[in-house]
C-alpha atoms as a PDB file:
ATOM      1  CA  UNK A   1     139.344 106.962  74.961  1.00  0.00           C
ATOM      2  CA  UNK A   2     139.827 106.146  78.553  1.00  0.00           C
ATOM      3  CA  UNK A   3     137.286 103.628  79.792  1.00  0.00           C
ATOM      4  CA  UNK A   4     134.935 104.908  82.492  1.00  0.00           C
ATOM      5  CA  UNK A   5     133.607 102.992  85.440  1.00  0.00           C
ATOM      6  CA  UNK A   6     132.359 106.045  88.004  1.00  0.00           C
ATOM      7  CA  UNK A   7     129.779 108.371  86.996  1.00  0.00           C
ATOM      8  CA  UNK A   8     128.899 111.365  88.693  1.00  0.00           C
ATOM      9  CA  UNK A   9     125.127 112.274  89.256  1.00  0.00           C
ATOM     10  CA  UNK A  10     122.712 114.968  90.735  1.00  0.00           C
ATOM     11  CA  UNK A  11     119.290 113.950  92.281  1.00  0.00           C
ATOM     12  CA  UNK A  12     116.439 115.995  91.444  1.00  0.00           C
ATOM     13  CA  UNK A  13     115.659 116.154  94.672  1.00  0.00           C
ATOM     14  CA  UNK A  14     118.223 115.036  96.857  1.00  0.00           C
ATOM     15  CA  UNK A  15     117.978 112.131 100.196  1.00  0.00           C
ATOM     16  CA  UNK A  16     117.101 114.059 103.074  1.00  0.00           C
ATOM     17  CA  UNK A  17     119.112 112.596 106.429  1.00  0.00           C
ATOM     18  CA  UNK A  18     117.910 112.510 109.973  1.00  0.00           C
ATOM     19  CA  UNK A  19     119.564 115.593 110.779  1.00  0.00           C
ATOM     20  CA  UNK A  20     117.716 117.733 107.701  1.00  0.00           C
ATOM     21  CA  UNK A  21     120.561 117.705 105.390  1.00  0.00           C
ATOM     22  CA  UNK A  22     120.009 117.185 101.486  1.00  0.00           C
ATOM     23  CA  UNK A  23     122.719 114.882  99.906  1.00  0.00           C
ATOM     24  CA  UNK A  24     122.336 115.039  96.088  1.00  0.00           C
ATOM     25  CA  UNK A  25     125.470 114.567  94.663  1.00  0.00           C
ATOM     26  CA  UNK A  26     126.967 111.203  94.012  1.00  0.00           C
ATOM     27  CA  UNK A  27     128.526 108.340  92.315  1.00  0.00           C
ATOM     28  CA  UNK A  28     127.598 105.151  90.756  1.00  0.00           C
ATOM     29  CA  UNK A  29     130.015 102.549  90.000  1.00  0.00           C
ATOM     30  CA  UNK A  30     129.596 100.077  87.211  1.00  0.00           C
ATOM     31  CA  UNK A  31     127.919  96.983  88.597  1.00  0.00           C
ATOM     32  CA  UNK A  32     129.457  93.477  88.118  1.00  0.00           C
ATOM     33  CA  UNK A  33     128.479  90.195  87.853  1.00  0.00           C
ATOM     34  CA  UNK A  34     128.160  89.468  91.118  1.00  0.00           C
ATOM     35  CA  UNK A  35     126.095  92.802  91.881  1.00  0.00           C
ATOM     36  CA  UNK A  36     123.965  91.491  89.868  1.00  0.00           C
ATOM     37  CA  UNK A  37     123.815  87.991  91.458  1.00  0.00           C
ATOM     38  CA  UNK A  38     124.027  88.430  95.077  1.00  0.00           C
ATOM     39  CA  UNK A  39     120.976  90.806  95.547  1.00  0.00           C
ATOM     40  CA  UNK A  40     118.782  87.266  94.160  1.00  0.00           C
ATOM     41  CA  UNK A  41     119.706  85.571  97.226  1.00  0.00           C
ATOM     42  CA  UNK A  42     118.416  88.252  99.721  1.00  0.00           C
ATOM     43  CA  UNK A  43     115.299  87.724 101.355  1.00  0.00           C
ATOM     44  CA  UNK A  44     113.577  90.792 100.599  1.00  0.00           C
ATOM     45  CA  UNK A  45     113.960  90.402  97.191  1.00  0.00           C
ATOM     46  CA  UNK A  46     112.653  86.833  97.239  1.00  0.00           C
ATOM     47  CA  UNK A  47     109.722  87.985  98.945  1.00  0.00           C
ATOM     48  CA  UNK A  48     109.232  91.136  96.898  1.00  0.00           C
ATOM     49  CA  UNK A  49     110.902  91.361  93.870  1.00  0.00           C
ATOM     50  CA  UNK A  50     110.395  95.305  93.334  1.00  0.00           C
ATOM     51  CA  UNK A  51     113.084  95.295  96.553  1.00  0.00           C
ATOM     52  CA  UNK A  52     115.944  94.364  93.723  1.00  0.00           C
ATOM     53  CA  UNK A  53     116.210  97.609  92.753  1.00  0.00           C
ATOM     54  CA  UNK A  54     117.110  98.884  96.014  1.00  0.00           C
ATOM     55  CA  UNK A  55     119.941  96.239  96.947  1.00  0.00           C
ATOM     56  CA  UNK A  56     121.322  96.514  93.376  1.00  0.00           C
ATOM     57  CA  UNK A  57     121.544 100.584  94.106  1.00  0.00           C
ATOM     58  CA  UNK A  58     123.177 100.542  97.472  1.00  0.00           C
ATOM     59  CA  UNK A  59     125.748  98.268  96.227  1.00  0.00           C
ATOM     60  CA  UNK A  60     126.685 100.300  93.020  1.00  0.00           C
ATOM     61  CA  UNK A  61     126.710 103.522  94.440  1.00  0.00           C
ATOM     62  CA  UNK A  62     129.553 104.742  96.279  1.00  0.00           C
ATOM     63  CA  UNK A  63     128.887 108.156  97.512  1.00  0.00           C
ATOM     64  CA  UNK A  64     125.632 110.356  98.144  1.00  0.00           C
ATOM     65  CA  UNK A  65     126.537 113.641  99.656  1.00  0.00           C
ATOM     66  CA  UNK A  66     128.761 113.005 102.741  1.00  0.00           C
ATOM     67  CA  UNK A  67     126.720 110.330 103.636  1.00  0.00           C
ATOM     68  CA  UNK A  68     129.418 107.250 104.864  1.00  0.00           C
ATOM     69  CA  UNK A  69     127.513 104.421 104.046  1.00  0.00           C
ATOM     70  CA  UNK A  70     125.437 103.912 101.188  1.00  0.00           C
ATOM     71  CA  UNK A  71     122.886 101.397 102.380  1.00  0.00           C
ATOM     72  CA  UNK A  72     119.787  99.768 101.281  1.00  0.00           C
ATOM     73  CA  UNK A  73     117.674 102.039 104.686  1.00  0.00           C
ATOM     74  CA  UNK A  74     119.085 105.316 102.773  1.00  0.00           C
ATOM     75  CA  UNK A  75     117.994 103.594  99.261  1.00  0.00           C
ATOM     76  CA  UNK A  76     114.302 102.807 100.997  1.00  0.00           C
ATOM     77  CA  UNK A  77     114.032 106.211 102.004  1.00  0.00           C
ATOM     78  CA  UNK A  78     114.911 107.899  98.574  1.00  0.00           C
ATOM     79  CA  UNK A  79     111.971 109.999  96.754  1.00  0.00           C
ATOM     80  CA  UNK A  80     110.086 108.266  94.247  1.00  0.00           C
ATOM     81  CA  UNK A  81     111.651 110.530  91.125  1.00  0.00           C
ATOM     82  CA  UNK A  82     115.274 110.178  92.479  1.00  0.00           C
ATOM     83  CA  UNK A  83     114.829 106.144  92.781  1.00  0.00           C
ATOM     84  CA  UNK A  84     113.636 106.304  89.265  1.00  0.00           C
ATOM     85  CA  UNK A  85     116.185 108.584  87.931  1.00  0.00           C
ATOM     86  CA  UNK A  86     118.752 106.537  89.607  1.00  0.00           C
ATOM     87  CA  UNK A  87     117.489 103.134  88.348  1.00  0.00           C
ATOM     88  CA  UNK A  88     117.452 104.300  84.928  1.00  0.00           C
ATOM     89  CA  UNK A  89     121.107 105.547  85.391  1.00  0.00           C
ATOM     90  CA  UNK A  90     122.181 102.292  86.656  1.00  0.00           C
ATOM     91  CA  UNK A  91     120.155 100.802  83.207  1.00  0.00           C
ATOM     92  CA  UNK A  92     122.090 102.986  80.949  1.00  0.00           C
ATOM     93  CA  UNK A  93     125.252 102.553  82.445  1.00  0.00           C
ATOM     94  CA  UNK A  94     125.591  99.180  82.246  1.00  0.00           C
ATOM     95  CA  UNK A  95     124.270  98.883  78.739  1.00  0.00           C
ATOM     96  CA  UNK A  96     127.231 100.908  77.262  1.00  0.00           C
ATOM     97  CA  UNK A  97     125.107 104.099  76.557  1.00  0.00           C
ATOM     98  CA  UNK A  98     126.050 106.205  78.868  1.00  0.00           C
ATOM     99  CA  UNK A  99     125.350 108.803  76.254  1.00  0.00           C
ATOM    100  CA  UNK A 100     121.506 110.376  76.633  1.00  0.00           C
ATOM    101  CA  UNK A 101     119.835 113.043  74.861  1.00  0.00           C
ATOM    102  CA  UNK A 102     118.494 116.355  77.009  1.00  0.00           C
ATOM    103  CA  UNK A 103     116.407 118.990  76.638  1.00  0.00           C
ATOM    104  CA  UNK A 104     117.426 122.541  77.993  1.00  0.00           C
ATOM    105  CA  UNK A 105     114.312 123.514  80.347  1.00  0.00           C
ATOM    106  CA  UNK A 106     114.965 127.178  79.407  1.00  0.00           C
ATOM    107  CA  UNK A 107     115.888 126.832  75.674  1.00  0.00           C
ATOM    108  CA  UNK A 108     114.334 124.196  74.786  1.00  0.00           C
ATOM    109  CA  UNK A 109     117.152 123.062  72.738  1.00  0.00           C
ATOM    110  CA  UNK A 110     117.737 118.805  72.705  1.00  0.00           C
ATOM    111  CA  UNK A 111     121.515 117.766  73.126  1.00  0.00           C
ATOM    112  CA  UNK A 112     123.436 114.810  74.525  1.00  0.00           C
ATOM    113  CA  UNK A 113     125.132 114.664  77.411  1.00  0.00           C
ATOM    114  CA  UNK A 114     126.869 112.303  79.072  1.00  0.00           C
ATOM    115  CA  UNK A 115     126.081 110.606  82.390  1.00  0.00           C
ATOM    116  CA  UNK A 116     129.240 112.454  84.074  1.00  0.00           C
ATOM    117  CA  UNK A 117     127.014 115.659  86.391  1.00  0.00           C
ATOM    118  CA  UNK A 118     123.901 114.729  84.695  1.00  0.00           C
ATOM    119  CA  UNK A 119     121.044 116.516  87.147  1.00  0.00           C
ATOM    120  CA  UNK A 120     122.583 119.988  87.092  1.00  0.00           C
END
Protein backbone atom coordinates (compact mmCIF):
# COMPACT_ATOMS: atom_id res chain seq x y z
CA UNK A 1 0.00 0.00 0.00
CA UNK A 2 1.50 3.21 -1.12
CA UNK A 3 1.68 5.75 1.69
CA UNK A 4 -0.40 8.88 1.16
CA UNK A 5 0.49 12.39 2.15
CA UNK A 6 -2.08 14.68 -0.22
CA UNK A 7 -5.67 14.36 0.10
CA UNK A 8 -8.09 15.72 -2.11
CA UNK A 9 -11.26 17.53 -0.70
CA UNK A 10 -14.58 19.34 -1.69
CA UNK A 11 -16.01 22.24 0.48
CA UNK A 12 -19.56 22.23 1.09
CA UNK A 13 -19.68 25.43 0.20
CA UNK A 14 -16.75 26.61 -1.42
CA UNK A 15 -14.35 30.23 -0.54
CA UNK A 16 -15.83 32.84 -2.48
CA UNK A 17 -12.85 35.36 -3.97
CA UNK A 18 -13.04 39.05 -4.56
CA UNK A 19 -13.90 38.62 -8.02
CA UNK A 20 -17.19 36.17 -7.21
CA UNK A 21 -15.56 32.98 -8.00
CA UNK A 22 -16.23 29.75 -5.79
CA UNK A 23 -13.00 27.67 -5.20
CA UNK A 24 -14.01 24.32 -3.60
CA UNK A 25 -11.73 21.91 -4.60
CA UNK A 26 -8.45 21.32 -2.91
CA UNK A 27 -5.65 19.67 -1.19
CA UNK A 28 -4.33 19.16 2.20
CA UNK A 29 -0.96 17.99 2.85
CA UNK A 30 0.01 16.05 5.91
CA UNK A 31 1.22 18.48 8.54
CA UNK A 32 4.65 18.06 10.24
CA UNK A 33 6.21 18.76 13.23
CA UNK A 34 7.03 21.97 12.66
CA UNK A 35 3.40 22.88 11.28
CA UNK A 36 2.49 22.10 14.26
CA UNK A 37 5.08 24.21 16.17
CA UNK A 38 5.52 27.33 14.33
CA UNK A 39 1.82 28.52 14.33
CA UNK A 40 2.52 28.72 18.66
CA UNK A 41 4.85 31.44 18.09
CA UNK A 42 2.50 33.73 16.03
CA UNK A 43 0.96 36.51 17.64
CA UNK A 44 -2.51 35.96 16.83
CA UNK A 45 -2.53 32.79 18.20
CA UNK A 46 -0.95 33.95 21.45
CA UNK A 47 -3.52 36.43 21.75
CA UNK A 48 -6.40 34.22 20.65
CA UNK A 49 -5.89 30.80 20.66
CA UNK A 50 -9.07 29.83 18.43
CA UNK A 51 -6.65 31.71 15.56
CA UNK A 52 -4.48 28.20 15.59
CA UNK A 53 -6.71 26.66 13.54
CA UNK A 54 -6.43 29.05 10.84
CA UNK A 55 -2.46 29.26 10.62
CA UNK A 56 -2.27 25.44 10.98
CA UNK A 57 -4.83 25.32 7.73
CA UNK A 58 -3.10 27.75 5.47
CA UNK A 59 0.07 26.02 5.99
CA UNK A 60 -1.22 22.40 5.25
CA UNK A 61 -3.21 23.12 2.44
CA UNK A 62 -1.77 23.48 -0.84
CA UNK A 63 -4.40 24.27 -3.30
CA UNK A 64 -8.11 25.72 -3.12
CA UNK A 65 -9.51 26.18 -6.54
CA UNK A 66 -7.00 28.23 -8.63
CA UNK A 67 -6.42 30.28 -5.89
CA UNK A 68 -2.19 30.89 -5.84
CA UNK A 69 -1.68 31.37 -2.41
CA UNK A 70 -3.25 29.66 0.31
CA UNK A 71 -3.09 32.16 3.14
CA UNK A 72 -4.30 32.64 6.57
CA UNK A 73 -6.79 36.15 4.93
CA UNK A 74 -8.41 33.31 2.54
CA UNK A 75 -8.55 30.84 5.76
CA UNK A 76 -10.30 33.98 7.86
CA UNK A 77 -12.69 34.41 5.26
CA UNK A 78 -13.82 30.67 4.89
CA UNK A 79 -17.63 29.79 5.90
CA UNK A 80 -18.16 28.55 9.22
CA UNK A 81 -19.16 24.72 7.91
CA UNK A 82 -16.16 24.61 5.45
CA UNK A 83 -13.61 25.75 8.41
CA UNK A 84 -15.14 23.00 10.38
CA UNK A 85 -15.16 20.41 7.78
CA UNK A 86 -11.67 21.29 7.01
CA UNK A 87 -10.39 21.23 10.63
CA UNK A 88 -11.79 17.94 11.17
CA UNK A 89 -10.03 16.73 7.92
CA UNK A 90 -6.81 18.03 9.05
CA UNK A 91 -7.76 15.94 12.65
CA UNK A 92 -8.30 12.77 10.84
CA UNK A 93 -5.54 12.98 8.65
CA UNK A 94 -2.99 13.25 10.88
CA UNK A 95 -4.28 10.63 13.24
CA UNK A 96 -3.87 7.80 10.62
CA UNK A 97 -7.69 7.43 9.95
CA UNK A 98 -8.12 8.80 7.02
CA UNK A 99 -10.85 6.26 6.64
CA UNK A 100 -14.56 7.81 7.71
CA UNK A 101 -17.88 6.39 7.55
CA UNK A 102 -20.77 8.29 5.21
CA UNK A 103 -24.12 8.30 4.78
CA UNK A 104 -25.65 8.53 1.16
CA UNK A 105 -28.12 11.70 1.44
CA UNK A 106 -30.37 9.96 -1.14
CA UNK A 107 -30.10 6.28 0.00
CA UNK A 108 -29.50 6.53 3.12
CA UNK A 109 -27.08 3.78 3.01
CA UNK A 110 -23.71 4.26 5.63
CA UNK A 111 -20.28 3.36 3.92
CA UNK A 112 -16.65 4.40 4.28
CA UNK A 113 -14.89 6.38 2.24
CA UNK A 114 -11.75 7.62 2.19
CA UNK A 115 -10.57 11.23 2.56
CA UNK A 116 -9.37 11.22 -1.28
CA UNK A 117 -12.78 13.62 -3.08
CA UNK A 118 -14.58 13.45 0.10
CA UNK A 119 -17.42 16.47 -0.37
CA UNK A 120 -18.77 15.23 -3.70
Amino acid sequence: MEFKTEYEFVLPRGFVDSEGIVHREGVMRLANARDEIVPLNDLRVQRNRAYLIIVLLSRVMTRLGTLSDVNTQVVENLFAGDLRFLEEMYNRINEDEAMVSVTCPECGARFQKEFGRLGE
